[in-house]
N, C-alpha and C. Protein backbone atom coordinates (compact mmCIF):
# COMPACT_ATOMS: atom_id res chain seq x y z
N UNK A 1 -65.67 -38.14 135.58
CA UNK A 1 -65.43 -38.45 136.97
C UNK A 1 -66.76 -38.50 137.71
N UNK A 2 -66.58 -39.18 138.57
CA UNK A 2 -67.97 -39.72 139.67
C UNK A 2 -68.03 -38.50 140.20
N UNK A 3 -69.29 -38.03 140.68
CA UNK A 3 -69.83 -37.15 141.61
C UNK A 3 -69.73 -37.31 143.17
N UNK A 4 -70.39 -38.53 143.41
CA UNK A 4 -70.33 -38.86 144.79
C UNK A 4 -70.02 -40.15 144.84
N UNK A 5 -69.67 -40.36 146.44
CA UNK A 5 -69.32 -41.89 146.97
C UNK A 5 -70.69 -42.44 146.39
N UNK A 6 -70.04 -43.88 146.24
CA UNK A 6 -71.28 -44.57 146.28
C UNK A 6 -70.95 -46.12 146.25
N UNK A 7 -71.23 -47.13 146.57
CA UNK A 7 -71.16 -48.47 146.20
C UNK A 7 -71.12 -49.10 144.79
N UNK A 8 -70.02 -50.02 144.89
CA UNK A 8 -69.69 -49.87 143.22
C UNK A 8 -68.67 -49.23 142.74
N UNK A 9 -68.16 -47.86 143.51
CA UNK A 9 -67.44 -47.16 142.93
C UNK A 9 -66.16 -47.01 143.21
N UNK A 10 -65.08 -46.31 142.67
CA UNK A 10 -63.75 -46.46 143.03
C UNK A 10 -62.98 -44.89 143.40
N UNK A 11 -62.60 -45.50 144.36
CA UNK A 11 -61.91 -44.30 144.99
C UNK A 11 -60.32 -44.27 144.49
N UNK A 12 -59.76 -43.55 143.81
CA UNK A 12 -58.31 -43.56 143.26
C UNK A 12 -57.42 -42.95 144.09
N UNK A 13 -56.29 -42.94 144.54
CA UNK A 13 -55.56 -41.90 145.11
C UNK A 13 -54.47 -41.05 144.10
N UNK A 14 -54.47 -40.21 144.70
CA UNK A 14 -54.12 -39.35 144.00
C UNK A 14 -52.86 -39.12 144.04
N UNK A 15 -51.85 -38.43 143.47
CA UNK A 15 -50.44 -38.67 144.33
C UNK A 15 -50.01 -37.65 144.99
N UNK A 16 -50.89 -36.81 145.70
CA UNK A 16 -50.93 -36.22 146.93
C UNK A 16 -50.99 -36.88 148.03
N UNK A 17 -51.57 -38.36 147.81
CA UNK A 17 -51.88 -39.31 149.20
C UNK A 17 -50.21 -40.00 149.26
N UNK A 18 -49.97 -39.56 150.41
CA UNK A 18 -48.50 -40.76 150.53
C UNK A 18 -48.11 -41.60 151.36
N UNK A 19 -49.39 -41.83 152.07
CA UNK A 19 -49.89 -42.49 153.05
C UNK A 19 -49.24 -44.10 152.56
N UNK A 20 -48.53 -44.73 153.22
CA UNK A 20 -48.02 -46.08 152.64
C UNK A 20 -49.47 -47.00 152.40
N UNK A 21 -50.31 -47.05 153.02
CA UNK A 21 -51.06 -48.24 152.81
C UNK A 21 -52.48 -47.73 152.07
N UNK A 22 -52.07 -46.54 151.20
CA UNK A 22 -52.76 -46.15 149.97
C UNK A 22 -52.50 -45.51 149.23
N UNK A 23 -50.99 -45.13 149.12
CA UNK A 23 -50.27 -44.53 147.86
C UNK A 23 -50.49 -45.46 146.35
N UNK A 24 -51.40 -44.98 145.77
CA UNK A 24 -51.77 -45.80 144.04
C UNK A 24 -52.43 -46.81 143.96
N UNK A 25 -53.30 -46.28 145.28
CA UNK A 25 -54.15 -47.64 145.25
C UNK A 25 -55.58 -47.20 144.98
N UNK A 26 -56.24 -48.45 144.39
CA UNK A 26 -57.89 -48.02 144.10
C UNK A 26 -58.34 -49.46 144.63
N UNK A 27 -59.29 -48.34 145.42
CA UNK A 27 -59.96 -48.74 146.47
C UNK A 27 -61.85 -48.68 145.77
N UNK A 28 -62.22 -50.39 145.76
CA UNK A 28 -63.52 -50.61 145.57
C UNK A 28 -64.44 -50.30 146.90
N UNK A 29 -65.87 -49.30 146.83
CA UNK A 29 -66.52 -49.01 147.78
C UNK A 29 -67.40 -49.76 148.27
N UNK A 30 -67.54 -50.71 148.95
CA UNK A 30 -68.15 -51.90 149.17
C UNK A 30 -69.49 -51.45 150.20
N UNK A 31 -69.41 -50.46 150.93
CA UNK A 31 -70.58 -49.67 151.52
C UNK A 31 -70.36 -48.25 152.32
N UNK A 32 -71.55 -47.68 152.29
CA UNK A 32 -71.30 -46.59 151.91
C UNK A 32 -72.64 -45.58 152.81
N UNK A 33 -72.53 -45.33 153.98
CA UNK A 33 -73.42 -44.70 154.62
C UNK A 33 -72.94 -43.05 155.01
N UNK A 34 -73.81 -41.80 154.33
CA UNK A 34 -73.00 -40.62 155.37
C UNK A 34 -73.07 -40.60 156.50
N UNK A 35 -74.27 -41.51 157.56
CA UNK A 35 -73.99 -41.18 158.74
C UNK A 35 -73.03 -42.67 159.60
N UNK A 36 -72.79 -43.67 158.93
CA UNK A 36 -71.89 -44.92 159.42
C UNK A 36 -70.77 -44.53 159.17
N UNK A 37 -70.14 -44.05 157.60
CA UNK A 37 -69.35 -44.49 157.00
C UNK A 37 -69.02 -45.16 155.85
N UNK A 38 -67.52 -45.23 155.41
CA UNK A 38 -67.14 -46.02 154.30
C UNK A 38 -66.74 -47.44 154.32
N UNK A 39 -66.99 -48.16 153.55
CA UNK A 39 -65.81 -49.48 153.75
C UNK A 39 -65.53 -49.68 152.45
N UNK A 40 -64.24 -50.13 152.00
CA UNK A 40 -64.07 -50.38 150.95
C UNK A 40 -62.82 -51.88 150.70
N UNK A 41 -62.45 -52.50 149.85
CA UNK A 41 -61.04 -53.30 149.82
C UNK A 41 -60.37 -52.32 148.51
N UNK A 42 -59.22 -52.67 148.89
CA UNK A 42 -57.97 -52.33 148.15
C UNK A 42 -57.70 -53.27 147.03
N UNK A 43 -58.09 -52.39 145.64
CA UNK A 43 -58.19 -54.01 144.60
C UNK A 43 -56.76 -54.75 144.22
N UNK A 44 -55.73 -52.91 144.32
CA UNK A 44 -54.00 -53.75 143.69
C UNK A 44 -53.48 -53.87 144.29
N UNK A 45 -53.33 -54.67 145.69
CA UNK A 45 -52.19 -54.74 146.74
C UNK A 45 -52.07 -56.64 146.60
N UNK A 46 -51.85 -56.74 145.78
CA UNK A 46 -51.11 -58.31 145.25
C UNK A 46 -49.92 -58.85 146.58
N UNK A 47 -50.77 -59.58 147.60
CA UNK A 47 -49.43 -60.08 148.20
C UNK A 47 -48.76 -61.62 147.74
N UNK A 48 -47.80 -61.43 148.99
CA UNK A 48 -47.01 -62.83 148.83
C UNK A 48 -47.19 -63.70 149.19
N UNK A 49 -48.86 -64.15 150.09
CA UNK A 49 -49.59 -65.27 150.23
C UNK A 49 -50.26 -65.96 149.95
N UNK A 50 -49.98 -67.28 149.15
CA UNK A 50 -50.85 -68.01 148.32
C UNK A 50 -52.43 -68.31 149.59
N UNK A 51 -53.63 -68.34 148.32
CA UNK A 51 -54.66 -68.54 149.12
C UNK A 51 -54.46 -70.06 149.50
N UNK A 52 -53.74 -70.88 149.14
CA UNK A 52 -53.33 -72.57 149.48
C UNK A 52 -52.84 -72.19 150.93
N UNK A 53 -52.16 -71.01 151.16
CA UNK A 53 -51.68 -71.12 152.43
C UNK A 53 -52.80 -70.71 153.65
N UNK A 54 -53.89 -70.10 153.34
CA UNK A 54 -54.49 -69.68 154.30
C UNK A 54 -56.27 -70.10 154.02
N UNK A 55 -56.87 -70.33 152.69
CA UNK A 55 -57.98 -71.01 152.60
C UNK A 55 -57.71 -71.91 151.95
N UNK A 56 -57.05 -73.29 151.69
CA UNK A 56 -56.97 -73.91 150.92
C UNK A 56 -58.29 -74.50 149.93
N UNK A 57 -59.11 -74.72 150.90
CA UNK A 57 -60.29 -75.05 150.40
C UNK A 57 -60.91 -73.92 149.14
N UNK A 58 -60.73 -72.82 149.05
CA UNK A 58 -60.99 -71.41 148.19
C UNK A 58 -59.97 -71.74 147.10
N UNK A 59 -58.94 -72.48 146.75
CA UNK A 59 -58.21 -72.07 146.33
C UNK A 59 -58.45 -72.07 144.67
N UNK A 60 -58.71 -73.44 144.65
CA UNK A 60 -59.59 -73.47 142.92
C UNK A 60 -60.85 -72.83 142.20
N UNK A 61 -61.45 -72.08 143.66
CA UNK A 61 -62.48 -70.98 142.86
C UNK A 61 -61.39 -69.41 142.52
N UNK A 62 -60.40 -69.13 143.13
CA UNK A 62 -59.90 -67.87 143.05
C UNK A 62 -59.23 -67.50 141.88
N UNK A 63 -59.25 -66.45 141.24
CA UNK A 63 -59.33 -66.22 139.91
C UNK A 63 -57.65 -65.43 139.69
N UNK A 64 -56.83 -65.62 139.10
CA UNK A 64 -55.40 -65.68 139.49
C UNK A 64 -55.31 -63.36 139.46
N UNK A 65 -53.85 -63.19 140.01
CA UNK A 65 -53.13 -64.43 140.63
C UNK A 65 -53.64 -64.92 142.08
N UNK A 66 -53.48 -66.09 142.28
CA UNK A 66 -54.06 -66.89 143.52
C UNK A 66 -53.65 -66.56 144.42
N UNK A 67 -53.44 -65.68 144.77
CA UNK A 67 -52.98 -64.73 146.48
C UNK A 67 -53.46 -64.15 147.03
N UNK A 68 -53.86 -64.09 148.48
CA UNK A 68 -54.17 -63.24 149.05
C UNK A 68 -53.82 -61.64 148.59
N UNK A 69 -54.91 -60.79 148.58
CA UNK A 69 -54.87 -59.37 148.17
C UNK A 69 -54.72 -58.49 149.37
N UNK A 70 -54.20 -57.31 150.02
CA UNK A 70 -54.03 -56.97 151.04
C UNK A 70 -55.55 -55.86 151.20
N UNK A 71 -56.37 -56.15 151.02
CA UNK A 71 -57.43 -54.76 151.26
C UNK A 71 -57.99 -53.63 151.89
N UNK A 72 -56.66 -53.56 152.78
CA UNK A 72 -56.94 -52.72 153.44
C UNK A 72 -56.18 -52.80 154.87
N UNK A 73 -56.12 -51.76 155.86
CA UNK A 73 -55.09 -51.54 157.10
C UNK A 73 -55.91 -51.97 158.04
N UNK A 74 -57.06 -52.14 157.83
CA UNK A 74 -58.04 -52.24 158.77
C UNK A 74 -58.28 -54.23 158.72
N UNK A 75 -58.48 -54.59 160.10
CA UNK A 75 -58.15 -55.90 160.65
C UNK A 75 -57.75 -57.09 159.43
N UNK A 76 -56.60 -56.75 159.50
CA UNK A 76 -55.93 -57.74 158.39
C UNK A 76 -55.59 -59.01 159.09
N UNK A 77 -56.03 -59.35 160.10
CA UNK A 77 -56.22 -61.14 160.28
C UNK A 77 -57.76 -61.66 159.99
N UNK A 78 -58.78 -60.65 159.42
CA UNK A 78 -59.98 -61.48 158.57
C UNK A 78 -59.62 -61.76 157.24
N UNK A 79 -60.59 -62.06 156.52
CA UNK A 79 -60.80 -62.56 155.39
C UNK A 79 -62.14 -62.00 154.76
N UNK A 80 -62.44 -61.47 153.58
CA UNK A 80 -63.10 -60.99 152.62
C UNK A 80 -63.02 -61.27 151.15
N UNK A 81 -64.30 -61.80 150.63
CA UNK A 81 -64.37 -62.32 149.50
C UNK A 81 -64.93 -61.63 148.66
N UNK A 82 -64.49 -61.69 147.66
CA UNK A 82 -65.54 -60.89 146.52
C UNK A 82 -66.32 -61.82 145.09
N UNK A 83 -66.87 -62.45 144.71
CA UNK A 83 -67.24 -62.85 143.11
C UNK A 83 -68.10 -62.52 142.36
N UNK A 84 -67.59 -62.64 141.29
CA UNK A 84 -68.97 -62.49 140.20
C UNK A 84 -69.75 -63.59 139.95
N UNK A 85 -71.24 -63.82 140.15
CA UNK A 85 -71.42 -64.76 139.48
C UNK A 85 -72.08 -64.74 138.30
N UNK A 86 -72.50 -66.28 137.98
CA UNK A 86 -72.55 -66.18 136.54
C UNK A 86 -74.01 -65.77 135.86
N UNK A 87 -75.22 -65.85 136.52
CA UNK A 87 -76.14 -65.56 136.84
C UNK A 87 -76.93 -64.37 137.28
N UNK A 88 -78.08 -63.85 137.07
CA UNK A 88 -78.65 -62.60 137.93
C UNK A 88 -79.23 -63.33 139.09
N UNK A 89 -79.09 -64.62 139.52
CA UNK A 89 -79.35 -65.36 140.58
C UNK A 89 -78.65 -64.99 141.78
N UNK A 90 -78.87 -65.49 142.83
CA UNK A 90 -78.46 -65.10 144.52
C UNK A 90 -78.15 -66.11 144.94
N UNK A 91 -77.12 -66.89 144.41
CA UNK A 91 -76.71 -68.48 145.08
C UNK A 91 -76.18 -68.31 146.75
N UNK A 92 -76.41 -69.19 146.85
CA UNK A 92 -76.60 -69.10 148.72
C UNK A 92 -74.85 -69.25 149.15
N UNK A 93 -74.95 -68.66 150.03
CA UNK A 93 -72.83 -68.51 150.20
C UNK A 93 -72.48 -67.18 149.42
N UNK A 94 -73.50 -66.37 148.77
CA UNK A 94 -73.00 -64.93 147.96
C UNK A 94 -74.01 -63.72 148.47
N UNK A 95 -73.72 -62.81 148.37
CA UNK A 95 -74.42 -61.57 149.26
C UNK A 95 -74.08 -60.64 147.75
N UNK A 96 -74.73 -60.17 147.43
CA UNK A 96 -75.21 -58.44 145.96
C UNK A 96 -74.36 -57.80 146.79
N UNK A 97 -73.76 -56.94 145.95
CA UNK A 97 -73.26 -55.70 146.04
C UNK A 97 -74.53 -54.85 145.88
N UNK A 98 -74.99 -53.67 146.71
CA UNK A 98 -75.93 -53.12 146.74
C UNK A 98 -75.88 -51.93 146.09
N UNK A 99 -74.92 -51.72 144.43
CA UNK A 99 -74.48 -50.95 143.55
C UNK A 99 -75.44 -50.17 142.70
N UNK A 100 -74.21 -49.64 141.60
CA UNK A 100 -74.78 -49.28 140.34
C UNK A 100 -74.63 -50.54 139.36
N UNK A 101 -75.10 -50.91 138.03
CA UNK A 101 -74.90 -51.45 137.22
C UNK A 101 -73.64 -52.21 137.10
N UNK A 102 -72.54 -51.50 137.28
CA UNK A 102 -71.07 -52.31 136.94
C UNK A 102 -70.67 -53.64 138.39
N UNK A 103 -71.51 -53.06 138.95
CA UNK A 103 -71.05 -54.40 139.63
C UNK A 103 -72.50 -55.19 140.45
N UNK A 104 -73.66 -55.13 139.53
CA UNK A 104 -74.47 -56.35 139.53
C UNK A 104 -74.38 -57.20 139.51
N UNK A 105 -73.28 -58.19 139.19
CA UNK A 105 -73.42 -59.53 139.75
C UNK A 105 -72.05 -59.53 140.49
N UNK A 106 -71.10 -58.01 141.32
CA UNK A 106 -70.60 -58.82 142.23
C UNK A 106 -70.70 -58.50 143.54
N UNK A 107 -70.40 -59.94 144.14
CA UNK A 107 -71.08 -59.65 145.67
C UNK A 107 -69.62 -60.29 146.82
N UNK A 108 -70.13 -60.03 148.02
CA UNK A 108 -69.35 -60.71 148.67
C UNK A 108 -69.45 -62.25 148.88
N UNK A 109 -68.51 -63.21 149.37
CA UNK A 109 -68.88 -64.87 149.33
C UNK A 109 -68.93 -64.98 151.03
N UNK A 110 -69.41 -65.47 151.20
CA UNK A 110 -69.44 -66.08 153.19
C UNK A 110 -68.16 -67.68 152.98
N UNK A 111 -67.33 -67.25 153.37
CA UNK A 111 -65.80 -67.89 153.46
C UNK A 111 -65.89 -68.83 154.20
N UNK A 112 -67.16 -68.65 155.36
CA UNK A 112 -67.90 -70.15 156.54
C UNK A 112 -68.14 -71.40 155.55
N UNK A 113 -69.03 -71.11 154.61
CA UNK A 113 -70.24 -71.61 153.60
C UNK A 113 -68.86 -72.89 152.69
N UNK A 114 -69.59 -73.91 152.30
CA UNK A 114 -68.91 -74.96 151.84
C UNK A 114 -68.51 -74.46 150.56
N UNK A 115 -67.21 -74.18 149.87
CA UNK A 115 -66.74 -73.68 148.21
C UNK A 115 -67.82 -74.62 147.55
N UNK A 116 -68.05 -75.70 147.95
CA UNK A 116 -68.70 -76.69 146.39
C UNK A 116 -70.24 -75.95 146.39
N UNK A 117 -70.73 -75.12 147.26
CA UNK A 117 -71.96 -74.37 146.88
C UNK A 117 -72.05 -73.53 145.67
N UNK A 118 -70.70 -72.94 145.63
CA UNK A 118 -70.78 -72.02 144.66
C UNK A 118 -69.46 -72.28 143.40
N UNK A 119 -69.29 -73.27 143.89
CA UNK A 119 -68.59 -73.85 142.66
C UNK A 119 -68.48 -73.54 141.29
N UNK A 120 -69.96 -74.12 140.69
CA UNK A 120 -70.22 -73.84 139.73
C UNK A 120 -71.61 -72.24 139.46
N UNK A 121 -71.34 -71.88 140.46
CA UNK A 121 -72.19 -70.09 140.09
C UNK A 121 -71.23 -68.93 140.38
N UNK A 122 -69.71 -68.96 140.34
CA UNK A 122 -69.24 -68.15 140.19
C UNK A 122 -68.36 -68.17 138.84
N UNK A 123 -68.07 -67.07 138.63
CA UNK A 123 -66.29 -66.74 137.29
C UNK A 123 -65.65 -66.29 137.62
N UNK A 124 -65.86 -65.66 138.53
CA UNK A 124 -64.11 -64.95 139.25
C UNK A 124 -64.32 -64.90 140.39
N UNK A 125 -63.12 -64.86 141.42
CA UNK A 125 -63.15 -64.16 142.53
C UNK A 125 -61.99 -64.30 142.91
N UNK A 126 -61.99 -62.92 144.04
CA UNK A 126 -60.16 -62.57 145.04
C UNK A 126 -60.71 -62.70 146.17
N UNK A 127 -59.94 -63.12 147.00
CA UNK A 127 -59.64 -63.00 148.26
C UNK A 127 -59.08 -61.75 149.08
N UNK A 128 -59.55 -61.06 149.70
CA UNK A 128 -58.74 -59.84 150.62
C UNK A 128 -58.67 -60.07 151.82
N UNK A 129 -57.63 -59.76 152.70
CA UNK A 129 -56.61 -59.65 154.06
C UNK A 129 -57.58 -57.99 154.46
N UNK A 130 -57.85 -58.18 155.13
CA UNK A 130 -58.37 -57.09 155.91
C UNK A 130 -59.57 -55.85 154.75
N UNK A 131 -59.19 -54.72 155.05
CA UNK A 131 -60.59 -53.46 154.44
C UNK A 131 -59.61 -52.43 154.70
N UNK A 132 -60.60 -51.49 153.89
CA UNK A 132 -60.48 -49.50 154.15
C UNK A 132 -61.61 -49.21 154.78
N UNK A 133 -61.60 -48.78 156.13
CA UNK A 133 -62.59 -48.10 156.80
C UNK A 133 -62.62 -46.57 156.93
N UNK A 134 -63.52 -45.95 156.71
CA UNK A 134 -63.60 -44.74 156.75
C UNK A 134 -64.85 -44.38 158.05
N UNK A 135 -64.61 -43.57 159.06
CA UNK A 135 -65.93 -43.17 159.85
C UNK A 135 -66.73 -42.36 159.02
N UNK A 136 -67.54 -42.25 159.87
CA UNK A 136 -68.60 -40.58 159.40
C UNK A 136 -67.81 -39.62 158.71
N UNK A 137 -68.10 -38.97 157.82
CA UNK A 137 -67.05 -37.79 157.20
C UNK A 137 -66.13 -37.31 157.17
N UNK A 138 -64.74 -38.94 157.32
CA UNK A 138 -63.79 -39.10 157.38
C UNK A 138 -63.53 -39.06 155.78
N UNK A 139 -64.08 -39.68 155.59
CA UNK A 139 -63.29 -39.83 153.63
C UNK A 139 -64.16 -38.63 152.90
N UNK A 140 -65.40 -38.00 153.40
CA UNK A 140 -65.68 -37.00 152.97
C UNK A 140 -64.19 -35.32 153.10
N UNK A 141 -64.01 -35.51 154.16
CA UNK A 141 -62.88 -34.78 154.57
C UNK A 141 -61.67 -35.22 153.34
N UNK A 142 -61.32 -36.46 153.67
CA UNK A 142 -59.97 -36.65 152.67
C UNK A 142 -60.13 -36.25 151.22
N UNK A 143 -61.58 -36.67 150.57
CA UNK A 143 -61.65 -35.85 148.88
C UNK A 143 -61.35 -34.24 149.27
N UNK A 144 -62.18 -33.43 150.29
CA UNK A 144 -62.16 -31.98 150.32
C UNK A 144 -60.44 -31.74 150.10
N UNK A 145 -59.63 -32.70 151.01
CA UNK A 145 -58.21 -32.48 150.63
C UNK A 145 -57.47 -32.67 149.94
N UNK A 146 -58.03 -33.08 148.80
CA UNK A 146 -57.47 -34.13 147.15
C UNK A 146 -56.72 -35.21 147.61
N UNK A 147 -57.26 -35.93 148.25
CA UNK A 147 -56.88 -37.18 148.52
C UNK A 147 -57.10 -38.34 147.59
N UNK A 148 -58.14 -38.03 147.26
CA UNK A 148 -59.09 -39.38 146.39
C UNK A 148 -59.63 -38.49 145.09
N UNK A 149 -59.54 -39.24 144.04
CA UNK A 149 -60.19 -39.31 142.67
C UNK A 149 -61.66 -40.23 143.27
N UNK A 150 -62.76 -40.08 143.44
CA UNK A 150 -64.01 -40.70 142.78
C UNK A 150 -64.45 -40.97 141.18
N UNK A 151 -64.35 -42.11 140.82
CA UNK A 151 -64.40 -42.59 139.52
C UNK A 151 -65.13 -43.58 139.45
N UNK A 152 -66.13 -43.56 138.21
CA UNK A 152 -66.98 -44.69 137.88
C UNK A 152 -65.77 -46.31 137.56
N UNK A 153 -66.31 -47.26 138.32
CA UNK A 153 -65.82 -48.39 137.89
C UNK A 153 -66.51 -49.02 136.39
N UNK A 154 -65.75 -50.61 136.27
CA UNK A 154 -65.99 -51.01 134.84
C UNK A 154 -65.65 -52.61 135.30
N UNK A 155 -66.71 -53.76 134.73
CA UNK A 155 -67.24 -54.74 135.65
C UNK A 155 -65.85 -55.68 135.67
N UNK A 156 -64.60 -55.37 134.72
CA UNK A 156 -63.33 -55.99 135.13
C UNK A 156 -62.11 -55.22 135.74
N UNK A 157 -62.39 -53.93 136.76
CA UNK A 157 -61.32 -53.51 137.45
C UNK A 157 -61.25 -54.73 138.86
N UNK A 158 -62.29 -55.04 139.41
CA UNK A 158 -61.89 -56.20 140.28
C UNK A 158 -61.08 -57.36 140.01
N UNK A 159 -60.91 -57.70 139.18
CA UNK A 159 -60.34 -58.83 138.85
C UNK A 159 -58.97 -58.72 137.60
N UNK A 160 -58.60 -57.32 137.88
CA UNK A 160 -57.85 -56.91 136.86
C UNK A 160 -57.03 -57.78 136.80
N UNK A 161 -56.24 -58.43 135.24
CA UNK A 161 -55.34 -59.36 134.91
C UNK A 161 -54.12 -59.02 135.77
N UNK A 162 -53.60 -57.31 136.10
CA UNK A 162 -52.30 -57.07 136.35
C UNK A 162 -52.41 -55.87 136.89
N UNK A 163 -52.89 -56.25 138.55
CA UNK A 163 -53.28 -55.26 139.54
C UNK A 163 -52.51 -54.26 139.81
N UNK A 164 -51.36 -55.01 139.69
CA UNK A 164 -49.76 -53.51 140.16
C UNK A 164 -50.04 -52.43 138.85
N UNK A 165 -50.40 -52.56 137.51
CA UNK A 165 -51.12 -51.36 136.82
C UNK A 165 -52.24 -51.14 136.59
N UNK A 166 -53.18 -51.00 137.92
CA UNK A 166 -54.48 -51.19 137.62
C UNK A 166 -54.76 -49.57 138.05
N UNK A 167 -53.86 -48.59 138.72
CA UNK A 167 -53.98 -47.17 139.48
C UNK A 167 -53.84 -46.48 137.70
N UNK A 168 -52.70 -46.46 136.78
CA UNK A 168 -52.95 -46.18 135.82
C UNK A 168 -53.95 -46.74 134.55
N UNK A 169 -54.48 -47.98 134.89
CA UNK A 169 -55.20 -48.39 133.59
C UNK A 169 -56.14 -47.53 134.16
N UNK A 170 -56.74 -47.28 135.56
CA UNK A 170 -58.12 -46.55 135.56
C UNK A 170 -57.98 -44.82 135.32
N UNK A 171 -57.15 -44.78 135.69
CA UNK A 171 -56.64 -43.20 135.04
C UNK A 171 -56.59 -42.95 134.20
N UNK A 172 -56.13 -43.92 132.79
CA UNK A 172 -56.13 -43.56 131.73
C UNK A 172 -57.36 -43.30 130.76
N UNK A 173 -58.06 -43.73 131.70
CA UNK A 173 -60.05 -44.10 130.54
C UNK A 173 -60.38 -43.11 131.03
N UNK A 174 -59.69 -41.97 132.36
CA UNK A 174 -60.90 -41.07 132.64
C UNK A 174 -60.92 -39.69 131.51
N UNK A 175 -61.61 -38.77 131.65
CA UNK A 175 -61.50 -37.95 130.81
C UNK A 175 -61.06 -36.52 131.18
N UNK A 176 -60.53 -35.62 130.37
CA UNK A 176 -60.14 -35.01 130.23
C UNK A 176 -58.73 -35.21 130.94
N UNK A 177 -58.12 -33.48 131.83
CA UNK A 177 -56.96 -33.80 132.32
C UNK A 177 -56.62 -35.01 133.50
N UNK A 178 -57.67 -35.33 133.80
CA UNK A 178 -57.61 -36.45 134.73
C UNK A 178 -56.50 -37.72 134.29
N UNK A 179 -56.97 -37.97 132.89
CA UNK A 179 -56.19 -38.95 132.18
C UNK A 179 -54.41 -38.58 132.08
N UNK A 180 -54.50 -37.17 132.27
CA UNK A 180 -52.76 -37.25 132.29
C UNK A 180 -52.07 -37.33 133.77
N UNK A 181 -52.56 -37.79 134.75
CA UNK A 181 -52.12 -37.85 136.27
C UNK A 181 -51.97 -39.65 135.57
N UNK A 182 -51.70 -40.20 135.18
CA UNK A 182 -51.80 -41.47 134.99
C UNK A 182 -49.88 -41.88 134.29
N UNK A 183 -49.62 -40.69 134.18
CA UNK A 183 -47.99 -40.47 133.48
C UNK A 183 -46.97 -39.68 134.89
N UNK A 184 -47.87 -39.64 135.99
CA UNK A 184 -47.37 -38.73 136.90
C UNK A 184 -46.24 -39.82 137.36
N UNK A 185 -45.01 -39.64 137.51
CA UNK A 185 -44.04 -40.67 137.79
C UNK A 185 -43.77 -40.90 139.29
N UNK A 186 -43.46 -42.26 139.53
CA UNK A 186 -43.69 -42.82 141.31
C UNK A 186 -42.89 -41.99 141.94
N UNK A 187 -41.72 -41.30 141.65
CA UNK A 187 -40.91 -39.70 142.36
C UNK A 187 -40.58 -39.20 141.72
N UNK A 188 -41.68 -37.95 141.68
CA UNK A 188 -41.24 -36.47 140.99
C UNK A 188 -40.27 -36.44 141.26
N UNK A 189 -39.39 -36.10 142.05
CA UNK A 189 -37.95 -36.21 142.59
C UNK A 189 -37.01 -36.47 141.30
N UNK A 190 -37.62 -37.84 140.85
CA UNK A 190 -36.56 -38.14 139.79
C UNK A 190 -36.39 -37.78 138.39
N UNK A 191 -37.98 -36.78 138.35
CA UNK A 191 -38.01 -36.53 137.23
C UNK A 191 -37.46 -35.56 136.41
C-alpha cells in the first residue's frame, strides 16, 4: 500500500465510505497540493452517455466503452480528458501528468484543441463529466477516518477493459490482508 497522496496514485474506498458518489470507487489523483488540495476523476463510474452525444468530434479517439465517465460530484457540466500517448513526446493538445512512473505518458487532452492534432499520438483515452475535489486537509482527514485505501496504480487501471470491476481488480493485487476487502460483499446485510 501507498504511503502518501500523490499524483498518479489511487485512492480506493473502502466500504466504510457510503457516500453515494464514492461508494467502490477509485479515484485517479490528478493533483495534489497539502496546502491547495486534491483533485482527482473517478475511473469506474461508466455512464449512459455516449461521447457522440456530447463531443462528437472526440468520439473516434476514445478508447471504449465510448461514454462519458462520471468523475466526480464536482462541476459535472465540464469535461476532462485523460490519454496516453504513444511517445515520451508532449504533442500539443496534451498536458504530463506530473506523476510517478505509472503514469508517464498519461496526461490530460485540451478538449478546445482540434482531435486531428492528436490523432495519431495517442492509444487510449476517456472522457470524464465533472472531478473529486478535495480542499486543504480535507482528504487528509477522510484517510485518518478509513475512508480511502491509498494504493500504487498500474499504467492500465485508467483505461480498465471493465470499469464496474475495477474497485476489486485493484484490491486484489494489493498485499497482504488488504487483498481480502476485495470479497467484502456490496451488503453485509445479506451476507
Amino acid at each position: 500500500m501507498a504511503e502518501a497522496i500523490y499524483v498518479g496514485g489511487l485512492l480506493v474506498a473502502t466500504p466504510l465510505l457510503d457516500d453515494p458518489n464514492f461508494r467502490r470507487s477509485v479515484v485517479l489523483v490528478l493533483e495534489h497540493d497539502e496546502d491547495g488540495g486534491t483533485l482527482g476523476v473517478v475511473l469506474n463510474r461508466p455512464s449512459e452517455i455516449s461521447v457522440t452525444q456530447v463531443l462528437p468530434s472526440w468520439d473516434s479517439l476514445v478508447t471504449g466503452p465510448p461514454v462519458l465517465f462520471e468523475g466526480g460530484p464536482v462541476q459535472t457540466d465540464s469535461a476532462l480528458a485523460l490519454a496516453v500517448v504513444l511517445s515520451g513526446e508532449e504533442p500539443l493538445g496534451w498536458r504530463r501528468l506530473q506523476g510517478r512512473a505509472a503514469v508517464s505518458r498519461l496526461g490530460t487532452v485540451d478538449l478546445d484543441a482540434p482531435p486531428e492534432i492528436l490523432a495519431g499520438e495517442i492509444s487510449q483515452m476517456r472522457i470524464f463529466a465533472g472531478y473529486a475535489g478535495w480542499t486543504a486537509g480535507q482528504l487528509e482527514n477522510e484517510l485518518r477516518e478509513g475512508a480511502w485505501y491509498v494504493v500504487d496504480s498500474e499504467p492500465g487501471d485508467t483505461f480498465h477493459s471493465d470499469p464496474e470491476t475495477l474497485w476489486r481488480t485493484v484490491l486484489r493485487r494489493q498485499q497482504g490482508d488488504l487483498a481480502l476487502v476485495a470479497t467484502f460483499p456490496d451488503d453485509p446485510m445479506l451476507n
